[in-house]
PDB file of N, CA and C in Angstrom:
ATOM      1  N   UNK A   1     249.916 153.968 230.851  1.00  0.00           N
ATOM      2  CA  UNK A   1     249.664 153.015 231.915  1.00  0.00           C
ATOM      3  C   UNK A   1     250.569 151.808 231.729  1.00  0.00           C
ATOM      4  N   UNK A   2     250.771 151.206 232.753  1.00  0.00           N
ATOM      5  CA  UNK A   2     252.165 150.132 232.753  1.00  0.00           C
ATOM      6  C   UNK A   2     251.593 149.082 232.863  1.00  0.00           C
ATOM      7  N   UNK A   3     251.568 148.001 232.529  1.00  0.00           N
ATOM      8  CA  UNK A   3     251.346 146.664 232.056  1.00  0.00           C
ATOM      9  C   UNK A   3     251.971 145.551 233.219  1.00  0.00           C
ATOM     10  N   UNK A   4     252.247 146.122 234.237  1.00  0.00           N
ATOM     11  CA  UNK A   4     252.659 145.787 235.562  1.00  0.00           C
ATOM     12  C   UNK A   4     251.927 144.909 236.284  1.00  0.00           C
ATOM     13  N   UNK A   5     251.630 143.832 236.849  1.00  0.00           N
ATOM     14  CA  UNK A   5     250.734 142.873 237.248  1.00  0.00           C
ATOM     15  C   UNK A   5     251.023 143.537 239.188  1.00  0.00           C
ATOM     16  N   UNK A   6     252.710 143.743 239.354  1.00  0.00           N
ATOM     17  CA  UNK A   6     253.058 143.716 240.444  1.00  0.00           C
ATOM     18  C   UNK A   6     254.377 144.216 240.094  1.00  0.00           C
ATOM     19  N   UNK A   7     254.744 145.358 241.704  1.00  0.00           N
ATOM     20  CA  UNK A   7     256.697 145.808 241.297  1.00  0.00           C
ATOM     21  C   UNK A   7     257.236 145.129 241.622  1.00  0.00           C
ATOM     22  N   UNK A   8     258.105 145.278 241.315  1.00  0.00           N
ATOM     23  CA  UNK A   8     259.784 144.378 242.035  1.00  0.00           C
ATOM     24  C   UNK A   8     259.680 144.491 243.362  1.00  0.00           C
ATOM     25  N   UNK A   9     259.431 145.870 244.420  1.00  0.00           N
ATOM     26  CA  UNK A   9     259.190 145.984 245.429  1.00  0.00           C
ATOM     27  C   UNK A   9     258.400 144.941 245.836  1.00  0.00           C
ATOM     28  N   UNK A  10     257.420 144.487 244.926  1.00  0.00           N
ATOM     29  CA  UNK A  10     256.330 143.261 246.027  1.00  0.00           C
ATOM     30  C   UNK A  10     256.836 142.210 245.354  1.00  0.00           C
ATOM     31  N   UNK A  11     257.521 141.760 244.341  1.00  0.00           N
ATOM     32  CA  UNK A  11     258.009 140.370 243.940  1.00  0.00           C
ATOM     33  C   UNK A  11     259.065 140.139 245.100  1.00  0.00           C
ATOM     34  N   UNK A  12     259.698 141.293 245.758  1.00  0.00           N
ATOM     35  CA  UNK A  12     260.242 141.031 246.372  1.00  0.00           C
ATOM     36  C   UNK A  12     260.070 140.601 247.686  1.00  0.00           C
ATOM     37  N   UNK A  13     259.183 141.354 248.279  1.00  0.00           N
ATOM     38  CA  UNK A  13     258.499 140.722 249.616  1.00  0.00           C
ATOM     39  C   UNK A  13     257.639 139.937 249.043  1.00  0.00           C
ATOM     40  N   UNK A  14     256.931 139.644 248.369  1.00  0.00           N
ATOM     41  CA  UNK A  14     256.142 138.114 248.687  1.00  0.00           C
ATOM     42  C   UNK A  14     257.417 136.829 248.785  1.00  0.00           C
ATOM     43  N   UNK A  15     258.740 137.084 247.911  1.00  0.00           N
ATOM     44  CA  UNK A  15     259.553 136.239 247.549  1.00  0.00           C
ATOM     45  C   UNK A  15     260.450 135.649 248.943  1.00  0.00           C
ATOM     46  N   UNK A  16     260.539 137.003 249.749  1.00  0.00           N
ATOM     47  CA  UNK A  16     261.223 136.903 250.858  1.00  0.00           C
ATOM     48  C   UNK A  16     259.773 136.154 252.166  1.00  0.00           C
ATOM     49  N   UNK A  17     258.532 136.393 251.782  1.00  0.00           N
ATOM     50  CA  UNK A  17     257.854 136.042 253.068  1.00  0.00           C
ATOM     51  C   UNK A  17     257.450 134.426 252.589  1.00  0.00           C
ATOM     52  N   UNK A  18     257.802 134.017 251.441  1.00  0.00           N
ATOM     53  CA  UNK A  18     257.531 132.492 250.575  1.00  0.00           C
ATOM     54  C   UNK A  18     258.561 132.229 251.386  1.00  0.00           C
ATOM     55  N   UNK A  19     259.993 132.534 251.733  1.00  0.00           N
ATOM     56  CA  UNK A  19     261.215 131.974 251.814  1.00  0.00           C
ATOM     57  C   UNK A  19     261.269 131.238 253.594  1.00  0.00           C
ATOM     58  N   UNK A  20     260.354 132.791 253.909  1.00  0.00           N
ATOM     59  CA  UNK A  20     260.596 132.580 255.288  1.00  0.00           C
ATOM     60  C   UNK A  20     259.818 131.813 256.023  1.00  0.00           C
ATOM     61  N   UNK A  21     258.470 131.393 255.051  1.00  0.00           N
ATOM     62  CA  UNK A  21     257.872 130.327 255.496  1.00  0.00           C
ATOM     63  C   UNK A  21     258.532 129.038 255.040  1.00  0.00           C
ATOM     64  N   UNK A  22     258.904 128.603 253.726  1.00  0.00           N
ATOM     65  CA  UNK A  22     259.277 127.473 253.710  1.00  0.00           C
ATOM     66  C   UNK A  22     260.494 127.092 254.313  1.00  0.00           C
ATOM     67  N   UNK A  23     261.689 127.710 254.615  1.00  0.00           N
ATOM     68  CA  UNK A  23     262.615 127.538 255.097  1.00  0.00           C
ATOM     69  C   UNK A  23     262.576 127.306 256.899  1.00  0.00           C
ATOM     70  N   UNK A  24     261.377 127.941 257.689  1.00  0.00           N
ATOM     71  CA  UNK A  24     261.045 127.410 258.946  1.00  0.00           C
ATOM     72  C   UNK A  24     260.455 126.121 258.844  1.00  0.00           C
ATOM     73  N   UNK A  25     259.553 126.568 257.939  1.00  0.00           N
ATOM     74  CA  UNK A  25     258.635 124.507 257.798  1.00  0.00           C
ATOM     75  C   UNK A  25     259.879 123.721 257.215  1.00  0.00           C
ATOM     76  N   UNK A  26     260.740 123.682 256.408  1.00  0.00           N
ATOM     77  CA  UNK A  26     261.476 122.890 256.658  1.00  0.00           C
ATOM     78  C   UNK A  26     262.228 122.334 257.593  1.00  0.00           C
ATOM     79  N   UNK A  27     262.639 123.669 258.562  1.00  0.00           N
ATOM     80  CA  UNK A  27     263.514 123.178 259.418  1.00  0.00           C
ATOM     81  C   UNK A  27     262.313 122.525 260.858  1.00  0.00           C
ATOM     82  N   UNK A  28     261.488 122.891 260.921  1.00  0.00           N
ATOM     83  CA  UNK A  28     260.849 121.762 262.110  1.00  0.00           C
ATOM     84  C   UNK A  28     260.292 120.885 261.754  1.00  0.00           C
ATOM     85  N   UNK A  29     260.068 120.306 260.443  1.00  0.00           N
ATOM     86  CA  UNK A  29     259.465 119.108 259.726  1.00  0.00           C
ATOM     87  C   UNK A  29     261.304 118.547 259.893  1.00  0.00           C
ATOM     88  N   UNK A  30     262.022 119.084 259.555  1.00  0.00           N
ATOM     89  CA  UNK A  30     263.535 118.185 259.704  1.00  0.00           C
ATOM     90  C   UNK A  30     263.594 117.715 261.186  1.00  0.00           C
ATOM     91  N   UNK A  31     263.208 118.966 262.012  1.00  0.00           N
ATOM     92  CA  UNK A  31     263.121 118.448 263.556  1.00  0.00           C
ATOM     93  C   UNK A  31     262.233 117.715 264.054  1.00  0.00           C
ATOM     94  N   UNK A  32     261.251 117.463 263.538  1.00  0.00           N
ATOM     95  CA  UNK A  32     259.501 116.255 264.057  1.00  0.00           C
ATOM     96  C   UNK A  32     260.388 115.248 263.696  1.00  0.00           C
ATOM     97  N   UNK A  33     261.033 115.282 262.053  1.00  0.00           N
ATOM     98  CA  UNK A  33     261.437 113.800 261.854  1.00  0.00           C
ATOM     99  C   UNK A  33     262.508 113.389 262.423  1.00  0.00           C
ATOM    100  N   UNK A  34     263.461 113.993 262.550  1.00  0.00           N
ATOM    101  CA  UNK A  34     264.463 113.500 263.884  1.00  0.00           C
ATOM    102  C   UNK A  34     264.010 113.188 265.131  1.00  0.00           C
ATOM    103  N   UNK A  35     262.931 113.647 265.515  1.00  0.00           N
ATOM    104  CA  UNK A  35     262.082 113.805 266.849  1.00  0.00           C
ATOM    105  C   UNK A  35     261.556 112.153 266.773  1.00  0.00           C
ATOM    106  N   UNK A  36     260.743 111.745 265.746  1.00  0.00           N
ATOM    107  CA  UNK A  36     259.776 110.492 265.392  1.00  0.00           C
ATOM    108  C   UNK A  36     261.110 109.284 265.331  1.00  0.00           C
ATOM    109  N   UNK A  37     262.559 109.615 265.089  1.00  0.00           N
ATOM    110  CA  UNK A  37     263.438 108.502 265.174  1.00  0.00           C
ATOM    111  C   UNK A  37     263.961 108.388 266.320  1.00  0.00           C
ATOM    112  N   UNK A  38     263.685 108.988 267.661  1.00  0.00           N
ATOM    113  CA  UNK A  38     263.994 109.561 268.797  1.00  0.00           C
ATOM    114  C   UNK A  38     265.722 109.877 268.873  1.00  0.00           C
ATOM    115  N   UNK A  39     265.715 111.160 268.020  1.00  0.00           N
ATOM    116  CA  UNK A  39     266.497 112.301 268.266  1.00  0.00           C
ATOM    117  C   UNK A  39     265.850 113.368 269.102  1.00  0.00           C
ATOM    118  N   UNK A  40     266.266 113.802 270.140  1.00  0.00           N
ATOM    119  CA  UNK A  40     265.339 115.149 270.433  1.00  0.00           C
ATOM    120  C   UNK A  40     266.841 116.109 270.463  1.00  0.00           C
ATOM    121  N   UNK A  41     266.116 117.134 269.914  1.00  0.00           N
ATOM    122  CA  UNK A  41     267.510 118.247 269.564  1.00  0.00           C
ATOM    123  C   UNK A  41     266.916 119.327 270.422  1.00  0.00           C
ATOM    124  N   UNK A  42     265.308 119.424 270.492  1.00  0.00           N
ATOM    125  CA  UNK A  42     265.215 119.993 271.883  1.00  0.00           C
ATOM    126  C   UNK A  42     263.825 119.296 272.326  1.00  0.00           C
ATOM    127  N   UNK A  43     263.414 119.546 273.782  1.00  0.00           N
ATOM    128  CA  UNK A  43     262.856 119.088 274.886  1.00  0.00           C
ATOM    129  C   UNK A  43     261.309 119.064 274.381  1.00  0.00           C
ATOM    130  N   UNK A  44     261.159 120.248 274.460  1.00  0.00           N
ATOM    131  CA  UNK A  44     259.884 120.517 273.854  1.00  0.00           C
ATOM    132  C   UNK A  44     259.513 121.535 272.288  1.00  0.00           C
ATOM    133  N   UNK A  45     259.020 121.169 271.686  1.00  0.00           N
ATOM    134  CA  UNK A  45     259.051 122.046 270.399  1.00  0.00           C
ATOM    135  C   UNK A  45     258.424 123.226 270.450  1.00  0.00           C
ATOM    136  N   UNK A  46     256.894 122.975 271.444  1.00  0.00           N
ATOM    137  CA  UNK A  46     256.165 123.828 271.190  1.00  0.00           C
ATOM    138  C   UNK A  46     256.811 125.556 272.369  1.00  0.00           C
ATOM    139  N   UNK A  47     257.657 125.477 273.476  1.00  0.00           N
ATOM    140  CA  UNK A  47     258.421 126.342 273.869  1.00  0.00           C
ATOM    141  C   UNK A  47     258.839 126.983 272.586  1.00  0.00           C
ATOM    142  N   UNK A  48     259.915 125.933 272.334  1.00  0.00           N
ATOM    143  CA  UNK A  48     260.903 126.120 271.061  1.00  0.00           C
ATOM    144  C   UNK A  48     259.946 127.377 270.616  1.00  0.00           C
ATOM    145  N   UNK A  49     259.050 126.899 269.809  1.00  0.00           N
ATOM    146  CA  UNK A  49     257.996 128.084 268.603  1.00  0.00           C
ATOM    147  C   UNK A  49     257.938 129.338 269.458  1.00  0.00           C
ATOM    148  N   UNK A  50     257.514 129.235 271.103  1.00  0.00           N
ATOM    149  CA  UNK A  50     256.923 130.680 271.461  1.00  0.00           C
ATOM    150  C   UNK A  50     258.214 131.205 271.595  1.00  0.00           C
ATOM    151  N   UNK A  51     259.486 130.930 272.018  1.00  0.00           N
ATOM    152  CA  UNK A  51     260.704 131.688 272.040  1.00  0.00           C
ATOM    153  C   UNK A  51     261.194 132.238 270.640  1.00  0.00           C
ATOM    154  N   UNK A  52     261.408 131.380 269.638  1.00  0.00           N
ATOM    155  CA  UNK A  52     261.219 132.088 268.295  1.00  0.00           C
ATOM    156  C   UNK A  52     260.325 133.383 268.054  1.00  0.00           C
ATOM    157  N   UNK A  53     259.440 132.912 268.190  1.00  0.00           N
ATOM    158  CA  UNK A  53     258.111 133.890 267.765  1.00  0.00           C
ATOM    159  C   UNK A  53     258.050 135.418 268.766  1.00  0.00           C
ATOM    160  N   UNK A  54     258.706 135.341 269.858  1.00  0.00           N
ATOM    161  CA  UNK A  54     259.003 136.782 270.939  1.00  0.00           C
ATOM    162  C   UNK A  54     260.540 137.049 270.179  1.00  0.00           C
ATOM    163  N   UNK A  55     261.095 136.395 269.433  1.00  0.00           N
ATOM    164  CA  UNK A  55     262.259 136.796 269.141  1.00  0.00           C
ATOM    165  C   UNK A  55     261.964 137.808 268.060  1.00  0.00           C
ATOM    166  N   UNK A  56     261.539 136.941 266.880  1.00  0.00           N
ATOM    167  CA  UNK A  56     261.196 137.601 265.776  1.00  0.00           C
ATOM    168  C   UNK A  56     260.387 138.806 265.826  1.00  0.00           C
ATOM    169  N   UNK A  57     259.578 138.625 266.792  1.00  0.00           N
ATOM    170  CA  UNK A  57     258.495 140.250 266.904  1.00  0.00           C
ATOM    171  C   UNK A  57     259.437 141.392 267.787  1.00  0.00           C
ATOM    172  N   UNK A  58     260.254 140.625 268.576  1.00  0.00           N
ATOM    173  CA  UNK A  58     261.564 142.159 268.957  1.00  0.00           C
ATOM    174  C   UNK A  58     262.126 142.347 267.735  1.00  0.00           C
ATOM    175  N   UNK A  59     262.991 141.507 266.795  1.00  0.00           N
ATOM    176  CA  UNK A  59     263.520 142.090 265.604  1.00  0.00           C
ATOM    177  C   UNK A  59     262.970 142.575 264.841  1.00  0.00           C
ATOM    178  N   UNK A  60     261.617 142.358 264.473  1.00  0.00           N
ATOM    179  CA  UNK A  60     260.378 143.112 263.335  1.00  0.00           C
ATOM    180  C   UNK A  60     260.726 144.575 263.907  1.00  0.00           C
ATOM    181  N   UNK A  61     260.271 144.508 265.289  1.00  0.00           N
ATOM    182  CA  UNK A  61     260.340 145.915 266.082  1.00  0.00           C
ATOM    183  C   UNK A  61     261.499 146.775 265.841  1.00  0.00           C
ATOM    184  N   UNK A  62     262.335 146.167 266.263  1.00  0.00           N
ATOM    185  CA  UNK A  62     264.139 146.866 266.124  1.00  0.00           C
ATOM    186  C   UNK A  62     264.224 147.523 264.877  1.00  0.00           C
ATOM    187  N   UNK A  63     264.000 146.063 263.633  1.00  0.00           N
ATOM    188  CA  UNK A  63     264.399 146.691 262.828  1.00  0.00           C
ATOM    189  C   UNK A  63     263.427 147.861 261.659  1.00  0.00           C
ATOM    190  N   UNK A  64     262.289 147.574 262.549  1.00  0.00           N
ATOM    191  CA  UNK A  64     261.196 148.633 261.907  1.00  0.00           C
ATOM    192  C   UNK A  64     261.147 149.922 262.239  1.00  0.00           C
ATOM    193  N   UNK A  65     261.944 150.405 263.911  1.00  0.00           N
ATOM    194  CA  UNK A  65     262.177 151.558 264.278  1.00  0.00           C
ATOM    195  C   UNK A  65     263.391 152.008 264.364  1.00  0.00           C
ATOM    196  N   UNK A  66     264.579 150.870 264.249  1.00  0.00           N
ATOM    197  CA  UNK A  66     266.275 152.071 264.233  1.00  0.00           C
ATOM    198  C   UNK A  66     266.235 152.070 263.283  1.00  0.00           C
ATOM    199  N   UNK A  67     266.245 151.569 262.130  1.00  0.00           N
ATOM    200  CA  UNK A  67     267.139 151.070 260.643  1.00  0.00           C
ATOM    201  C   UNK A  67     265.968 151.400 259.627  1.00  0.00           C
ATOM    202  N   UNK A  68     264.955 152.559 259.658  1.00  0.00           N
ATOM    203  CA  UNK A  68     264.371 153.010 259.061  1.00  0.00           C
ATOM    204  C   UNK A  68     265.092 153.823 257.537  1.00  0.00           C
ATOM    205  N   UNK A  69     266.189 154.565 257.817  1.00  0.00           N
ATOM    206  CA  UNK A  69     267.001 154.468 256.963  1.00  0.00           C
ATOM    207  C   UNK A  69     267.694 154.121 256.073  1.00  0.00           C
ATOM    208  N   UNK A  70     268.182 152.460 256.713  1.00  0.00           N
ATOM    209  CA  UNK A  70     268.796 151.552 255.782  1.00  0.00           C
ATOM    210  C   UNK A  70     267.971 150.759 255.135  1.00  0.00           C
ATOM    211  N   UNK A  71     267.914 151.266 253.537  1.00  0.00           N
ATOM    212  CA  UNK A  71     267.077 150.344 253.077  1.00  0.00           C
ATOM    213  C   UNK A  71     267.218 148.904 252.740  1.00  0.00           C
ATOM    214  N   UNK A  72     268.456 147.976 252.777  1.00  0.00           N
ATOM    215  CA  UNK A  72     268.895 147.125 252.469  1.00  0.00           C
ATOM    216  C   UNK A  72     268.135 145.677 253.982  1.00  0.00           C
ATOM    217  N   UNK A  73     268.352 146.636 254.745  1.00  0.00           N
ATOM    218  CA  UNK A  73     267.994 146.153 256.180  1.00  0.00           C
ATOM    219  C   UNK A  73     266.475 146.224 256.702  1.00  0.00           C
ATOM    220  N   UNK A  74     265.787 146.543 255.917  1.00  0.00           N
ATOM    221  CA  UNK A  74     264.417 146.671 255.599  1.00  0.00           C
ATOM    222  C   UNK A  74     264.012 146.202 254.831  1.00  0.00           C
ATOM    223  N   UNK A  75     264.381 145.710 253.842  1.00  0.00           N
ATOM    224  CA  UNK A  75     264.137 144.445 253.103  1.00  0.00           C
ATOM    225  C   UNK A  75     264.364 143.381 253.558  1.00  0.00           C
ATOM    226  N   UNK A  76     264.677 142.986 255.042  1.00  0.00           N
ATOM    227  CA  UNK A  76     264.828 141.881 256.025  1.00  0.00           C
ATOM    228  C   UNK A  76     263.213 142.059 256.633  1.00  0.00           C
ATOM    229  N   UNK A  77     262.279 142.685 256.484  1.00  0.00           N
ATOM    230  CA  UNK A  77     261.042 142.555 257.701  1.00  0.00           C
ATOM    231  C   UNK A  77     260.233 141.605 256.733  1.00  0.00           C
ATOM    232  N   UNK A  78     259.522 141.420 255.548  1.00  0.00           N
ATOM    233  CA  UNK A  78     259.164 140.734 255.432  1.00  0.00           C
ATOM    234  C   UNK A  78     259.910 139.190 255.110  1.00  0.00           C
ATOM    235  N   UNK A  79     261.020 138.966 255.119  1.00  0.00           N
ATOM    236  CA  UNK A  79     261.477 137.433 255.565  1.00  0.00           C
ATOM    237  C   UNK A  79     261.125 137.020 257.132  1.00  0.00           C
ATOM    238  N   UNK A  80     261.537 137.958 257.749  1.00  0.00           N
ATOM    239  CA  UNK A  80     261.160 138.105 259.116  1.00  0.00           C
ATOM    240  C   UNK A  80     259.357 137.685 259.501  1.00  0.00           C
ATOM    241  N   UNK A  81     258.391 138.215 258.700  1.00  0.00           N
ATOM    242  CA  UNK A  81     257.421 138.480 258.797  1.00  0.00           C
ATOM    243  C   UNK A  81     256.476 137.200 258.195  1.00  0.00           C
ATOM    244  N   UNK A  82     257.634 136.053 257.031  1.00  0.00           N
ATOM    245  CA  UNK A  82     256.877 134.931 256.526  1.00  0.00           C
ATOM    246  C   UNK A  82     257.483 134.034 257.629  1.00  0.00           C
ATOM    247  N   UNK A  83     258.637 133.885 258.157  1.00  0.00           N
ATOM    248  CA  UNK A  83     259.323 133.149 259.769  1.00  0.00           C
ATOM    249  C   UNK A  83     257.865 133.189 260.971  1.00  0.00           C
ATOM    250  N   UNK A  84     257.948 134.059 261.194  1.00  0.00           N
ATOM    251  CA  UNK A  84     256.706 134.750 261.769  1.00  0.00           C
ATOM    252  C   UNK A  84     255.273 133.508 261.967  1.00  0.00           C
ATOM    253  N   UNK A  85     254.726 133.917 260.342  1.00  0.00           N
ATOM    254  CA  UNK A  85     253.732 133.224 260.330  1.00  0.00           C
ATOM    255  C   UNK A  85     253.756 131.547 260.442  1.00  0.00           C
ATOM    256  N   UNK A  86     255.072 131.204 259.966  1.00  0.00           N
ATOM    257  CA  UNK A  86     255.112 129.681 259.729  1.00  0.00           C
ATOM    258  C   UNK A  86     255.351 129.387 261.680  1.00  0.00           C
ATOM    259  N   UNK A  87     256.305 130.105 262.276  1.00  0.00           N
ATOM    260  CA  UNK A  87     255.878 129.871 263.964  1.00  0.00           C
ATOM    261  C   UNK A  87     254.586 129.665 264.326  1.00  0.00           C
ATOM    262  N   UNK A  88     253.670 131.003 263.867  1.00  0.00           N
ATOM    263  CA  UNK A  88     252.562 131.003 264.296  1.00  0.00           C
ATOM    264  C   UNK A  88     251.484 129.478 264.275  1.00  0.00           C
ATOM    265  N   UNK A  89     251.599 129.007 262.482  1.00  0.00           N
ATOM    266  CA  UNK A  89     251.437 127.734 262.396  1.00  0.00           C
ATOM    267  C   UNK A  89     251.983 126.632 263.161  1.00  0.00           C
ATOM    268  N   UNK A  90     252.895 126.408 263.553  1.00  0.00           N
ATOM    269  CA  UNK A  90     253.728 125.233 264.299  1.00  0.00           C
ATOM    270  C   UNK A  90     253.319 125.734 265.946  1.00  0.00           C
ATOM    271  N   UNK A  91     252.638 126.773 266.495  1.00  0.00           N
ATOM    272  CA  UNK A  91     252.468 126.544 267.505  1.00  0.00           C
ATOM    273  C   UNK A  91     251.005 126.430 267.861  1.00  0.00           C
ATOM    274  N   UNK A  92     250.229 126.680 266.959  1.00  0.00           N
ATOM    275  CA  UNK A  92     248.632 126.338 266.580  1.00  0.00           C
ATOM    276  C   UNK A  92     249.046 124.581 266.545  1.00  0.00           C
ATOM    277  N   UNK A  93     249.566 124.364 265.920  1.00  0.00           N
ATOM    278  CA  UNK A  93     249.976 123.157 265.465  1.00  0.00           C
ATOM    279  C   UNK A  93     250.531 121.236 266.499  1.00  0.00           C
ATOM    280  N   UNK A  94     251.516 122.214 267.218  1.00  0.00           N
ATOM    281  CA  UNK A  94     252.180 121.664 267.720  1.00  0.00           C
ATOM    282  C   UNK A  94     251.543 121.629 269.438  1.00  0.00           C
TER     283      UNK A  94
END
């Protein structure tokens, strides 16, 4: 028996869905605060989130049914999938 807590396979997606949340919350916490110095980089934010969020669920899709094959390119759904949730937050949110 292996002494394994967790595989590489899931260090790897939790690592990629950590990424893909903090790297969205960064970037619209960069955009609120440009927003709060009155920069607007766009109009409304909360659009902004639902156009993201129909984006990302066609690419989950795409790349969950052509590129079943490529495994390199499938290790893109859960980055995809922590993006995802941090939208989901910012439009609960926002």
């Amino acid at each position: 028996m292996k002494d394994e807590i967790m595989s590489k396979a899931e260090v790897s997606a939790f690592t990629s869905i950590f990424l893909g949340l903090a790297g969205y919350s960064i970037f619209m916490f960069y955009l609120l605060a440009k927003r709060s110095k009155g920069i607007n980089y766009f109009d409304d934010l909360s659009s902004l989130n639902d156009n993201v969020s129909y984006l990302i669920c066609f690419l989950i899709f795409i790349v969950s049914k052509f590129f079943k094959e490529n495994k390199n390119i499938a290790k893109f759904i859960p980055f995809l999938i922590g993006i995802l949730l941090s939208v989901m937050f910012f439009i609960v949110v926002l």
